[in-house]
PDB file of N, CA and C in Angstrom:
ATOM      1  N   UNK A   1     146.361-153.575 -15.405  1.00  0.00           N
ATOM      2  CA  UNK A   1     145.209-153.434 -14.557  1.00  0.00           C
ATOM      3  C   UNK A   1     144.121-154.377 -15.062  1.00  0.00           C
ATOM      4  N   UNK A   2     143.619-155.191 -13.971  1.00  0.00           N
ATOM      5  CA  UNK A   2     142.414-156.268 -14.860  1.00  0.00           C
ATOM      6  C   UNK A   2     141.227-155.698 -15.226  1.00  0.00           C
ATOM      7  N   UNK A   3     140.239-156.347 -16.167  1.00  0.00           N
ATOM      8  CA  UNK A   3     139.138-155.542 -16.381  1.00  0.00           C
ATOM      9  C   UNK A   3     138.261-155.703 -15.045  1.00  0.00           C
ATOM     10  N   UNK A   4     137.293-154.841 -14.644  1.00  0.00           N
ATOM     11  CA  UNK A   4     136.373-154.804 -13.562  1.00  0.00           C
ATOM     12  C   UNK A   4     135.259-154.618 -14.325  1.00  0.00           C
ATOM     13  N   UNK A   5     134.054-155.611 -13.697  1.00  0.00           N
ATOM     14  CA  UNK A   5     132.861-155.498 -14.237  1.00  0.00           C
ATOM     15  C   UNK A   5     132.037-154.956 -13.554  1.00  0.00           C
ATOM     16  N   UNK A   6     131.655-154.272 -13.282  1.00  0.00           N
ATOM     17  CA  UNK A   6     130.511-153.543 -11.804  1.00  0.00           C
ATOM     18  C   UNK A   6     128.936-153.905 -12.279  1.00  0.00           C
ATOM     19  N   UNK A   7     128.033-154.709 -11.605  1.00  0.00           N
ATOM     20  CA  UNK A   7     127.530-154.392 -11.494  1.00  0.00           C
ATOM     21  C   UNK A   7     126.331-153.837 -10.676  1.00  0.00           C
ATOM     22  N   UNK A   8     125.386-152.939 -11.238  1.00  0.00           N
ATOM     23  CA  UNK A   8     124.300-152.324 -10.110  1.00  0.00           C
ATOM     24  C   UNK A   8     123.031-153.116 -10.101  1.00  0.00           C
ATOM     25  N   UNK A   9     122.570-153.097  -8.943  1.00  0.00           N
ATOM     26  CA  UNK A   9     121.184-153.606  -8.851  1.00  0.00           C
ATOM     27  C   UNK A   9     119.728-152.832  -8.321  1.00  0.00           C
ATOM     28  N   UNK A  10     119.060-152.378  -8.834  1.00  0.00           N
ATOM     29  CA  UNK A  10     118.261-151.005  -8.306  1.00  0.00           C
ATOM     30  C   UNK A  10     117.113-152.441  -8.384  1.00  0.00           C
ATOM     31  N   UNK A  11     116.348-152.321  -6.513  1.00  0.00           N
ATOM     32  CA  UNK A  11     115.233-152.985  -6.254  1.00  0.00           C
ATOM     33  C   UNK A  11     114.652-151.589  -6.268  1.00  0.00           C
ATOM     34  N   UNK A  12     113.005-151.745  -6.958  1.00  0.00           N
ATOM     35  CA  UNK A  12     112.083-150.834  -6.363  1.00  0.00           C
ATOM     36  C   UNK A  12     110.672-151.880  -5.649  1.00  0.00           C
ATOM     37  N   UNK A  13     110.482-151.066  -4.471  1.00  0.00           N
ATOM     38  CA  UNK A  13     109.121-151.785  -4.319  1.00  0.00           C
ATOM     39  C   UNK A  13     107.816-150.637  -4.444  1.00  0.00           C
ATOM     40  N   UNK A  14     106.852-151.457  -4.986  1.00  0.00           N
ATOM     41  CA  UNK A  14     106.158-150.179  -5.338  1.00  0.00           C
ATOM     42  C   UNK A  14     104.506-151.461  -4.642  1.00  0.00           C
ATOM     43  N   UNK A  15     103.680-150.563  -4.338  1.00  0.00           N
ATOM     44  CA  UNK A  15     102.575-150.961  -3.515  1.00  0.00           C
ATOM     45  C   UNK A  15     101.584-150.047  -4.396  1.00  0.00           C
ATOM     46  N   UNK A  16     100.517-150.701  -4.140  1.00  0.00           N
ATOM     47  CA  UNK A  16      99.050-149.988  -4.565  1.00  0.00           C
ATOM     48  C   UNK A  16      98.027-149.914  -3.424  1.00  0.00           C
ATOM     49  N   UNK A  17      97.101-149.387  -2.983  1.00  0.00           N
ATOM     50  CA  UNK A  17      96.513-148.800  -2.087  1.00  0.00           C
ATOM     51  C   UNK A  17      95.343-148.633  -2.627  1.00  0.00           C
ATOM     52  N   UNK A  18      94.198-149.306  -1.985  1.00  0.00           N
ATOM     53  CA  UNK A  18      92.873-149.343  -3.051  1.00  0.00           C
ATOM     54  C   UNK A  18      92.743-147.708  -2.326  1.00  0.00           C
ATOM     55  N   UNK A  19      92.019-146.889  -3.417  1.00  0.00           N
ATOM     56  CA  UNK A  19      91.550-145.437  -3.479  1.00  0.00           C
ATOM     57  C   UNK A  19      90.612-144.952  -3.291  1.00  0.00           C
ATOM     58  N   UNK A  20      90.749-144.857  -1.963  1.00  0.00           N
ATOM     59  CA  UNK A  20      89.154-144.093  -1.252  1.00  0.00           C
ATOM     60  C   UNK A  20      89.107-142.705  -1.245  1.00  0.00           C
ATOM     61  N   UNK A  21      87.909-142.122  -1.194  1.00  0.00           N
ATOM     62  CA  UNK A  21      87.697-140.668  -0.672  1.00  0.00           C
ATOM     63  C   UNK A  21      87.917-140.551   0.994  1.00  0.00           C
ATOM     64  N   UNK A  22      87.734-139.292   1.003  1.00  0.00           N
ATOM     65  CA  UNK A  22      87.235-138.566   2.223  1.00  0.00           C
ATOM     66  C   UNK A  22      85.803-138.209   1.744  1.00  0.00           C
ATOM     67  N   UNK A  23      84.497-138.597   3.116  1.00  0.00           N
ATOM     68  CA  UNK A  23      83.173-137.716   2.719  1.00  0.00           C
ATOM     69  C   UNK A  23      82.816-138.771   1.494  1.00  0.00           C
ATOM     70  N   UNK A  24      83.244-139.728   0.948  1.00  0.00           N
ATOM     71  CA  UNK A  24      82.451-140.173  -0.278  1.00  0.00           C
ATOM     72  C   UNK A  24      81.269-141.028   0.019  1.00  0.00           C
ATOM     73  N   UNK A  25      80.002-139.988   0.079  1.00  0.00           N
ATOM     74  CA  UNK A  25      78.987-140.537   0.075  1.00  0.00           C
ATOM     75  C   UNK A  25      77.688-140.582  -0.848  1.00  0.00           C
ATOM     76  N   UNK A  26      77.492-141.281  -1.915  1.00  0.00           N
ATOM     77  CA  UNK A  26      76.634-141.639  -2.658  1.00  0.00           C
ATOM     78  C   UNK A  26      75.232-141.972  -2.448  1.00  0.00           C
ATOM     79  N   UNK A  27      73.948-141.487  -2.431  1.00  0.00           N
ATOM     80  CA  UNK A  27      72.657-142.296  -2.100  1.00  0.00           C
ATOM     81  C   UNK A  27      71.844-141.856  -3.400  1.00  0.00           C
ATOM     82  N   UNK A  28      71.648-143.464  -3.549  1.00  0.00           N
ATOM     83  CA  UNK A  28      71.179-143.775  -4.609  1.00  0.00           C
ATOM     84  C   UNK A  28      69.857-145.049  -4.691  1.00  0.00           C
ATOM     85  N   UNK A  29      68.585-143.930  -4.996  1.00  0.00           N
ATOM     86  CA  UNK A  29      67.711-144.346  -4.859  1.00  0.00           C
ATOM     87  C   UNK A  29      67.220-145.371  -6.403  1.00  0.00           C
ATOM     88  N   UNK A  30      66.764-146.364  -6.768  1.00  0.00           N
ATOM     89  CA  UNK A  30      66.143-147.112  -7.967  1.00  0.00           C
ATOM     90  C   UNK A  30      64.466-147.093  -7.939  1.00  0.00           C
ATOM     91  N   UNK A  31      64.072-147.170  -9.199  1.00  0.00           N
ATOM     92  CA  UNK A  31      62.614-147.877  -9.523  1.00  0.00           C
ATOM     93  C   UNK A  31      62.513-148.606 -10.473  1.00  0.00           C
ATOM     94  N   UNK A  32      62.527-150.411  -9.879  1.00  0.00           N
ATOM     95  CA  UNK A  32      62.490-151.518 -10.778  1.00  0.00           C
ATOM     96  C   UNK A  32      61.240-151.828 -11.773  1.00  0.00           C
ATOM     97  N   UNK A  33      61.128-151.788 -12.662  1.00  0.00           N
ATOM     98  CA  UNK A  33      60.038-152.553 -13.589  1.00  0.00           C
ATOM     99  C   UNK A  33      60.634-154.232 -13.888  1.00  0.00           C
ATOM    100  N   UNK A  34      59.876-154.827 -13.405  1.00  0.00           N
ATOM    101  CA  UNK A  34      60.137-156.399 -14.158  1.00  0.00           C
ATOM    102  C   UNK A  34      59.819-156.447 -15.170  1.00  0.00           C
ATOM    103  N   UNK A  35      60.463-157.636 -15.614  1.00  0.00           N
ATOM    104  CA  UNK A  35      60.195-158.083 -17.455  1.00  0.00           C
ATOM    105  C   UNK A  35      58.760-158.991 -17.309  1.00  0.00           C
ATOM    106  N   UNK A  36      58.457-158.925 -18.644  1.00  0.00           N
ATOM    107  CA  UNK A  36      56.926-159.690 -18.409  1.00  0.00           C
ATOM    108  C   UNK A  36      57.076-160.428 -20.334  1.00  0.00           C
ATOM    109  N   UNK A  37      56.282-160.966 -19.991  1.00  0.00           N
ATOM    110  CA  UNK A  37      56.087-162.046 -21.469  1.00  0.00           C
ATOM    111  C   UNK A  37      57.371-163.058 -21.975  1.00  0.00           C
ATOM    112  N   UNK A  38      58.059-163.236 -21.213  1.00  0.00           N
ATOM    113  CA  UNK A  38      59.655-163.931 -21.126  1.00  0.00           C
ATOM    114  C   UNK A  38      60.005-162.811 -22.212  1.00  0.00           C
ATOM    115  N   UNK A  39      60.125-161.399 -22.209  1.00  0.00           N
ATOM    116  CA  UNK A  39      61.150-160.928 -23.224  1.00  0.00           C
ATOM    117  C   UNK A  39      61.997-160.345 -22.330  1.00  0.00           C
ATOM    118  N   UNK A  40      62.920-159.671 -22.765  1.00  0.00           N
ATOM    119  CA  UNK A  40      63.953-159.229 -22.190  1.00  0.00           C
ATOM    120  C   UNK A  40      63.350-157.054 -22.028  1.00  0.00           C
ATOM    121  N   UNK A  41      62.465-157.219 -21.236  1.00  0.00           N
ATOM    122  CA  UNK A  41      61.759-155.808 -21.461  1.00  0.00           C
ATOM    123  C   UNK A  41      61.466-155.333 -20.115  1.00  0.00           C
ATOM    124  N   UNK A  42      62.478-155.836 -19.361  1.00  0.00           N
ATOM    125  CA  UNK A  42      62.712-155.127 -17.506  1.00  0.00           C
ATOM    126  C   UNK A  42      63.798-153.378 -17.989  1.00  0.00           C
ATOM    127  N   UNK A  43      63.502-152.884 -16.719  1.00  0.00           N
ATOM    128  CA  UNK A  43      64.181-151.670 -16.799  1.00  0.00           C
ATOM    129  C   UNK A  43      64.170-151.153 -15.369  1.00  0.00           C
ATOM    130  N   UNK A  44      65.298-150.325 -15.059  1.00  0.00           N
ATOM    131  CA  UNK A  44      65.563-149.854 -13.846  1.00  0.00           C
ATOM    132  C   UNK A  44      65.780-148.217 -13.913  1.00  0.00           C
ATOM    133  N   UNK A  45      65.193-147.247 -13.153  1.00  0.00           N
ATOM    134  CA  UNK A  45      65.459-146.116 -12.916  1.00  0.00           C
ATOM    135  C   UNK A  45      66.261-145.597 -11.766  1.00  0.00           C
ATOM    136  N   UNK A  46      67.288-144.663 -12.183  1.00  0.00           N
ATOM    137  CA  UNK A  46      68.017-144.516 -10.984  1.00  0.00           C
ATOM    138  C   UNK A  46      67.853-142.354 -10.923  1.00  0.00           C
ATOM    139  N   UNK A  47      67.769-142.206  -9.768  1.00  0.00           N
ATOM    140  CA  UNK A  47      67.460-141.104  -9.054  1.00  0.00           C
ATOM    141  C   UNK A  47      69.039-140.690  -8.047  1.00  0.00           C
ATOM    142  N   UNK A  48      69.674-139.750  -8.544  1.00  0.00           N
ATOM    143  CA  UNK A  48      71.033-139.792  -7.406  1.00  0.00           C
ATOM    144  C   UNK A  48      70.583-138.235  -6.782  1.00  0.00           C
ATOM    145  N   UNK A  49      70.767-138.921  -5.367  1.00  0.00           N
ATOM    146  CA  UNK A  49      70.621-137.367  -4.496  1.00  0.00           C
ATOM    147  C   UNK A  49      71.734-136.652  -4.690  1.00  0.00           C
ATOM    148  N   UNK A  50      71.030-135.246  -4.693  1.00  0.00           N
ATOM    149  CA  UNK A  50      72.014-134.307  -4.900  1.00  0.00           C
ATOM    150  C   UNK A  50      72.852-134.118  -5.814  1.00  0.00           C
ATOM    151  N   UNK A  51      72.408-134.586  -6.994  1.00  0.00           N
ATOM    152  CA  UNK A  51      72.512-134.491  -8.335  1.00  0.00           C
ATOM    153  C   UNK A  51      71.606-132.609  -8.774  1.00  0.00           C
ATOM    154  N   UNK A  52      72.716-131.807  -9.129  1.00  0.00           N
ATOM    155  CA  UNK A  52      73.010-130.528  -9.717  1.00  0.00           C
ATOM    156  C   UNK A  52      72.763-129.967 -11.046  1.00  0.00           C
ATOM    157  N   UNK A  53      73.995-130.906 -11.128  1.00  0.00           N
ATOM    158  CA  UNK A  53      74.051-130.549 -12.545  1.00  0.00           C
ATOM    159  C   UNK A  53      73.973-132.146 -13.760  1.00  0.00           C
ATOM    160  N   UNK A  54      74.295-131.955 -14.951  1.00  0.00           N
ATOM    161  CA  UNK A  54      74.294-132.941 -16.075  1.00  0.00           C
ATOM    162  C   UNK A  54      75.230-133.798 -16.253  1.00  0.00           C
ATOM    163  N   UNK A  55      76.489-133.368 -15.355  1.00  0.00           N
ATOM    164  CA  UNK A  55      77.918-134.083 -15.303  1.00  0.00           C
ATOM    165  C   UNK A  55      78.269-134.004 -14.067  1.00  0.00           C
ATOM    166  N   UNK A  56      77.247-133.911 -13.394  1.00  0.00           N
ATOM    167  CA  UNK A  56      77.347-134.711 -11.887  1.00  0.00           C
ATOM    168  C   UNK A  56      78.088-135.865 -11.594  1.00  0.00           C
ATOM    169  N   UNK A  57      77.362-137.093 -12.171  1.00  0.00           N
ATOM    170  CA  UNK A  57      77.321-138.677 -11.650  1.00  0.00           C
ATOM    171  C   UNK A  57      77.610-139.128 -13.454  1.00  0.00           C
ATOM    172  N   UNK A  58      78.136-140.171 -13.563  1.00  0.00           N
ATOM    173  CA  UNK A  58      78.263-141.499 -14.635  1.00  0.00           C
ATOM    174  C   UNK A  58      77.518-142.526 -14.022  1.00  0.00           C
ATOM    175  N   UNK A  59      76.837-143.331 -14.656  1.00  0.00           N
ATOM    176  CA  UNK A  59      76.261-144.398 -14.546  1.00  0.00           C
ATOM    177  C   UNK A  59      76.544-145.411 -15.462  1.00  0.00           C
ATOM    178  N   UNK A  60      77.470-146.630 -15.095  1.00  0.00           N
ATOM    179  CA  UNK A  60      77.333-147.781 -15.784  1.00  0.00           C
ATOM    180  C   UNK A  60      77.121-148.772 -15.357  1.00  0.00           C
ATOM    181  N   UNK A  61      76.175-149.655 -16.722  1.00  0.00           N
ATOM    182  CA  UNK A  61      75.456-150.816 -16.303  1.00  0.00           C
ATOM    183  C   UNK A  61      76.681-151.684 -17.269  1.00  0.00           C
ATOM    184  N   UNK A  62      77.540-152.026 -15.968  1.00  0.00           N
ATOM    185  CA  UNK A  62      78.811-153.072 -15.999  1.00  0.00           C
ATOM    186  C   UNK A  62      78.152-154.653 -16.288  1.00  0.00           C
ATOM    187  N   UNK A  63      77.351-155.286 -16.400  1.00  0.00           N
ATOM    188  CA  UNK A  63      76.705-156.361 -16.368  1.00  0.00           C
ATOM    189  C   UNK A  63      77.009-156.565 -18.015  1.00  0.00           C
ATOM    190  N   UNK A  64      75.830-155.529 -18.714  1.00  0.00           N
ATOM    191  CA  UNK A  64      75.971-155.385 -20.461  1.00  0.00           C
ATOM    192  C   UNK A  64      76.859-154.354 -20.985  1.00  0.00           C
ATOM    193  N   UNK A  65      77.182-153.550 -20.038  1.00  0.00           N
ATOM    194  CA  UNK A  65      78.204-152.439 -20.846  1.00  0.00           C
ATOM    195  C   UNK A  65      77.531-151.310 -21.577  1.00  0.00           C
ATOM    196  N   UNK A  66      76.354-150.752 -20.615  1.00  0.00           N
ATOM    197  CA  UNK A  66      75.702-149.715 -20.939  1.00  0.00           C
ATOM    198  C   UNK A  66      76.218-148.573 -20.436  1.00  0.00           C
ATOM    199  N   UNK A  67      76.110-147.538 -21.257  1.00  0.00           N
ATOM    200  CA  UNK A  67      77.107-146.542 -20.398  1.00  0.00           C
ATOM    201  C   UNK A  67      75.904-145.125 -20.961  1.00  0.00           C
ATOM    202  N   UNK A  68      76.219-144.374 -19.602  1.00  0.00           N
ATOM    203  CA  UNK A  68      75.130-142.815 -19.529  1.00  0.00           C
ATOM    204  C   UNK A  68      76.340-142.041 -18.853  1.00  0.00           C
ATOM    205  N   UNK A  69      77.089-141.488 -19.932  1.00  0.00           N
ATOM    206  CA  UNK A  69      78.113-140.179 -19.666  1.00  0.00           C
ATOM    207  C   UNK A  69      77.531-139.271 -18.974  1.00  0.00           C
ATOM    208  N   UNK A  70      76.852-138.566 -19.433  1.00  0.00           N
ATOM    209  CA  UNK A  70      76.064-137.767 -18.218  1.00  0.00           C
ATOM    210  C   UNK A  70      74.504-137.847 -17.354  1.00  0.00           C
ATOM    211  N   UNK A  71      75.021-138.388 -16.609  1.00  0.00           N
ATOM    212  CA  UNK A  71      73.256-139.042 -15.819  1.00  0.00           C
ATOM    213  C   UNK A  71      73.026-137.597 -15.670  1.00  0.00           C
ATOM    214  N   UNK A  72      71.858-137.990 -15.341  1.00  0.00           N
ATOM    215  CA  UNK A  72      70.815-136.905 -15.460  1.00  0.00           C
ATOM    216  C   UNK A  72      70.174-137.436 -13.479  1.00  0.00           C
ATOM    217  N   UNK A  73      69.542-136.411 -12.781  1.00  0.00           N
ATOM    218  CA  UNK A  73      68.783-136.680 -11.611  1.00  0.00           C
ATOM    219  C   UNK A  73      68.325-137.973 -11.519  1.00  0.00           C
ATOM    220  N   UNK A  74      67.494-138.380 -12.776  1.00  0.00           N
ATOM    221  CA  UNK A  74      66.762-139.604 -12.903  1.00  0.00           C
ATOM    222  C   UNK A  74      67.009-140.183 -14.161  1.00  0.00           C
ATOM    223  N   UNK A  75      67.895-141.340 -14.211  1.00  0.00           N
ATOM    224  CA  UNK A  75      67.957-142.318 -15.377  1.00  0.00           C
ATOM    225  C   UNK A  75      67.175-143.653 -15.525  1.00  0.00           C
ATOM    226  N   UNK A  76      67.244-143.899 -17.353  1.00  0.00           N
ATOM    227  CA  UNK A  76      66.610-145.058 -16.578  1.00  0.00           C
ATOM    228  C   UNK A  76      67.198-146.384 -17.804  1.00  0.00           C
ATOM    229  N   UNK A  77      67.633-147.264 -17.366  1.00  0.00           N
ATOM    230  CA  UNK A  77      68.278-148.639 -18.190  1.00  0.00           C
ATOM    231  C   UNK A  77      66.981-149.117 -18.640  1.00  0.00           C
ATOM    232  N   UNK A  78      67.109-149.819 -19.877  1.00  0.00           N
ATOM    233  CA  UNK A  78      66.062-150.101 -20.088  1.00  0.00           C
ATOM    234  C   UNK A  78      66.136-151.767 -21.035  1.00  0.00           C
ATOM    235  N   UNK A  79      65.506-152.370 -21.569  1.00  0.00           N
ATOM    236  CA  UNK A  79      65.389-153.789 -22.547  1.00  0.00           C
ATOM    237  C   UNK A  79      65.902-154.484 -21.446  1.00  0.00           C
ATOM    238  N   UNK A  80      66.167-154.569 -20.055  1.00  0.00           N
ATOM    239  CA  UNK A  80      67.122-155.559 -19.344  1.00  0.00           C
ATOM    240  C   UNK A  80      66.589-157.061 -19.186  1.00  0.00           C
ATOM    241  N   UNK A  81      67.557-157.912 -19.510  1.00  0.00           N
ATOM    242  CA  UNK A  81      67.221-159.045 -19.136  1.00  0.00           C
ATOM    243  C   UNK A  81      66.424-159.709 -17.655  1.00  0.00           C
ATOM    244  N   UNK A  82      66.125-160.348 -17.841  1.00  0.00           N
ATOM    245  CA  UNK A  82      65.675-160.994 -16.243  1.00  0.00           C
ATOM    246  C   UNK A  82      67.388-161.572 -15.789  1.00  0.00           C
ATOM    247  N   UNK A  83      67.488-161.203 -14.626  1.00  0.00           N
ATOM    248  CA  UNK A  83      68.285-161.580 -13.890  1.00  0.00           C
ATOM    249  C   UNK A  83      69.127-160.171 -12.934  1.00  0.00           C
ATOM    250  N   UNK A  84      70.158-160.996 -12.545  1.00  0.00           N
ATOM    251  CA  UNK A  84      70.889-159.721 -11.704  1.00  0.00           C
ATOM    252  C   UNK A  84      71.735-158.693 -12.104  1.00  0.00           C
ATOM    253  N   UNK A  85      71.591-157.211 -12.172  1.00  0.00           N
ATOM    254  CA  UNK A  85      72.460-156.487 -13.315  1.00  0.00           C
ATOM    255  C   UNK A  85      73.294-155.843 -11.916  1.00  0.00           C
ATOM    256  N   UNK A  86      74.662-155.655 -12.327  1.00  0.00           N
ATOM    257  CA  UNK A  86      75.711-154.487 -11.212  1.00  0.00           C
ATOM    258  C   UNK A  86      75.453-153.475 -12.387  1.00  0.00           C
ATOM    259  N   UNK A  87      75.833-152.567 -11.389  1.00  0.00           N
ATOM    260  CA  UNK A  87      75.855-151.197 -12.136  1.00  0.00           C
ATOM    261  C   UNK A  87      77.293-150.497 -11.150  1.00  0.00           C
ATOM    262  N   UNK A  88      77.361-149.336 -11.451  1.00  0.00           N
ATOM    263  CA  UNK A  88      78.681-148.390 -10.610  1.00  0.00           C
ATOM    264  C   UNK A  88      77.977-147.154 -11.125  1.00  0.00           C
ATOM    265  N   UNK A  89      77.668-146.128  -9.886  1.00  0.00           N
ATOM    266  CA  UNK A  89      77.754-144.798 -10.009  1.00  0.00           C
ATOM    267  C   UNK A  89      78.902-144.311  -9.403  1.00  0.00           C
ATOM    268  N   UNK A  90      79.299-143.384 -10.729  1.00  0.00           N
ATOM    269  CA  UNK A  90      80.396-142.312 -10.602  1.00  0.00           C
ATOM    270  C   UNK A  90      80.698-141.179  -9.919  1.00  0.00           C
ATOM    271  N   UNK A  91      80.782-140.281  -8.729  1.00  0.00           N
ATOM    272  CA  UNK A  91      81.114-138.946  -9.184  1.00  0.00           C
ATOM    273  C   UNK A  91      81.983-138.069  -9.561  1.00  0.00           C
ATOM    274  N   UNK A  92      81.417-137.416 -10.222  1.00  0.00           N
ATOM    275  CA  UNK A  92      82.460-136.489 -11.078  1.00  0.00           C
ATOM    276  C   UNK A  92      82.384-134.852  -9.864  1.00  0.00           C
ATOM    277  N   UNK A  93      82.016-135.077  -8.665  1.00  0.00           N
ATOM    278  CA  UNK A  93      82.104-133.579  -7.535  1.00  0.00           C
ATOM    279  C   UNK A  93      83.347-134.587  -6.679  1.00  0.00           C
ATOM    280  N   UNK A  94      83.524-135.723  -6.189  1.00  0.00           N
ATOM    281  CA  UNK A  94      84.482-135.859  -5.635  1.00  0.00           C
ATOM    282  C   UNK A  94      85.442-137.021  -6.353  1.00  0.00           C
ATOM    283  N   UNK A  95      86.676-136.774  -5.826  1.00  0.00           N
ATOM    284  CA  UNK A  95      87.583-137.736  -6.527  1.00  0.00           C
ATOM    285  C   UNK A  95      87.459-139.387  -5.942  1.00  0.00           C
ATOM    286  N   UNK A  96      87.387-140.559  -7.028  1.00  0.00           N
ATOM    287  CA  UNK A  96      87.720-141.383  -6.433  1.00  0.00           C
ATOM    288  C   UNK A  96      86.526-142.063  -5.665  1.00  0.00           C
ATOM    289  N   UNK A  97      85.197-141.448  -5.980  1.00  0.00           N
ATOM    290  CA  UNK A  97      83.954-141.600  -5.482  1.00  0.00           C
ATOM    291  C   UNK A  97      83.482-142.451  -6.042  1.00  0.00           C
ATOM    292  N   UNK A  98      82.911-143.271  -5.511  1.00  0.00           N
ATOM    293  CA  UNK A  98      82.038-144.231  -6.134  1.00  0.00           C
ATOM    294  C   UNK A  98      80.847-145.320  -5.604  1.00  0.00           C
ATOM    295  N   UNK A  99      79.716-145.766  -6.122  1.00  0.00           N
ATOM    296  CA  UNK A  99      78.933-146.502  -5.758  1.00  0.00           C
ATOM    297  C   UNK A  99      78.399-147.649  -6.536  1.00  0.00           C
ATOM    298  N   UNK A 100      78.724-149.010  -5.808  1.00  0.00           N
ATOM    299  CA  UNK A 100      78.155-150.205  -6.896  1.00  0.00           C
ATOM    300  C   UNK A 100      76.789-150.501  -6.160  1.00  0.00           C
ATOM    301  N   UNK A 101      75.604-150.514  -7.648  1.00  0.00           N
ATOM    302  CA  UNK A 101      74.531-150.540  -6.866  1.00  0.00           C
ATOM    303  C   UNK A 101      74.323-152.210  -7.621  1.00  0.00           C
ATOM    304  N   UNK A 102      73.602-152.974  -7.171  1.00  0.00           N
ATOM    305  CA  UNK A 102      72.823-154.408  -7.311  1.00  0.00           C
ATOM    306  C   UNK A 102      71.512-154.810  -7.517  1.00  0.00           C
ATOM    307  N   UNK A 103      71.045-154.900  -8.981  1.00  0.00           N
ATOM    308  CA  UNK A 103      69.657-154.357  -9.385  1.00  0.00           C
ATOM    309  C   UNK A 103      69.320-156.136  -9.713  1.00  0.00           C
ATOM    310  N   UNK A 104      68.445-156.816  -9.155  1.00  0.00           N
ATOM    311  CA  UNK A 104      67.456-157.816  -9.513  1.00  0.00           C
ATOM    312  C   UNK A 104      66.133-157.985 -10.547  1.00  0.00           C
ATOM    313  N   UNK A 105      66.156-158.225 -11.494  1.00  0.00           N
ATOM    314  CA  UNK A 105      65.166-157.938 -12.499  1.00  0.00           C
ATOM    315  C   UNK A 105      64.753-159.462 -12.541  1.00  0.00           C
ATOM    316  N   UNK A 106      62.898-159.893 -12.078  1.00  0.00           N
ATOM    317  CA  UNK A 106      62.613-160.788 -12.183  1.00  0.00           C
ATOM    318  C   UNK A 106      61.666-160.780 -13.265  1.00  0.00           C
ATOM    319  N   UNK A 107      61.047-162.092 -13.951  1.00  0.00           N
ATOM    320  CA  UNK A 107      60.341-162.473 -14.924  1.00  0.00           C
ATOM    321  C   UNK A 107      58.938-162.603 -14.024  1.00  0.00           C
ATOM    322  N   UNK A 108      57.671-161.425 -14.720  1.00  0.00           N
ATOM    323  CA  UNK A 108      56.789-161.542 -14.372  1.00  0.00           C
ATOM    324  C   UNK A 108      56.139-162.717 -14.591  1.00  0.00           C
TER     325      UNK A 108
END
């Protein structure tokens, strides 16, 4: 009997699906301070509606890699450079929620 070699071939296709909510709605109010004296001494406050509790919302300032584990109603970034910072609010009430906000910090 000759030898037989078998072999198998297993294709998988696998897809990704960017990950939205249902209902994911974020409003998110700021209050900018500009920098003044060319230092790097701008700062931004952020206010999230309907913010509860202490582990509500995450807030990171993705630009420098500032991170506020548990925002609070009203946060606030602070030493920021002059220029344009992204940020991303989190929530931690729905899955998969999220908001990138776009903060401008000019040189007084």
């Amino acid at each position: 009997m000759p030898k037989r070699t078998i072999v198998i071939l297993c294709f998988s296709l696998i897809s990704f699906a960017q990950a939205t909510a249902q209902n994911c709605s974020i409003q998110v109010k700021t209050e900018i301070i500009q920098a003044t004296d060319g230092l790097d001494n701008g700062s931004v406050t952020f206010e999230v509606e309907g913010q509860s509790g202490s582990k509500d919302y995450s807030i990171f300032n993705i630009t420098s890699i500032q991170k506020n584990v548990n925002a609070k109603p009203a946060y606030k970034f602070t030493n920021l450079a002059p220029g344009v910072h992204e940020f991303v609010v989190i929530s931690h009430k729905k899955v998969r929620c999220t908001k990138e906000v776009q903060v401008k910090i000019e040189q007084q």
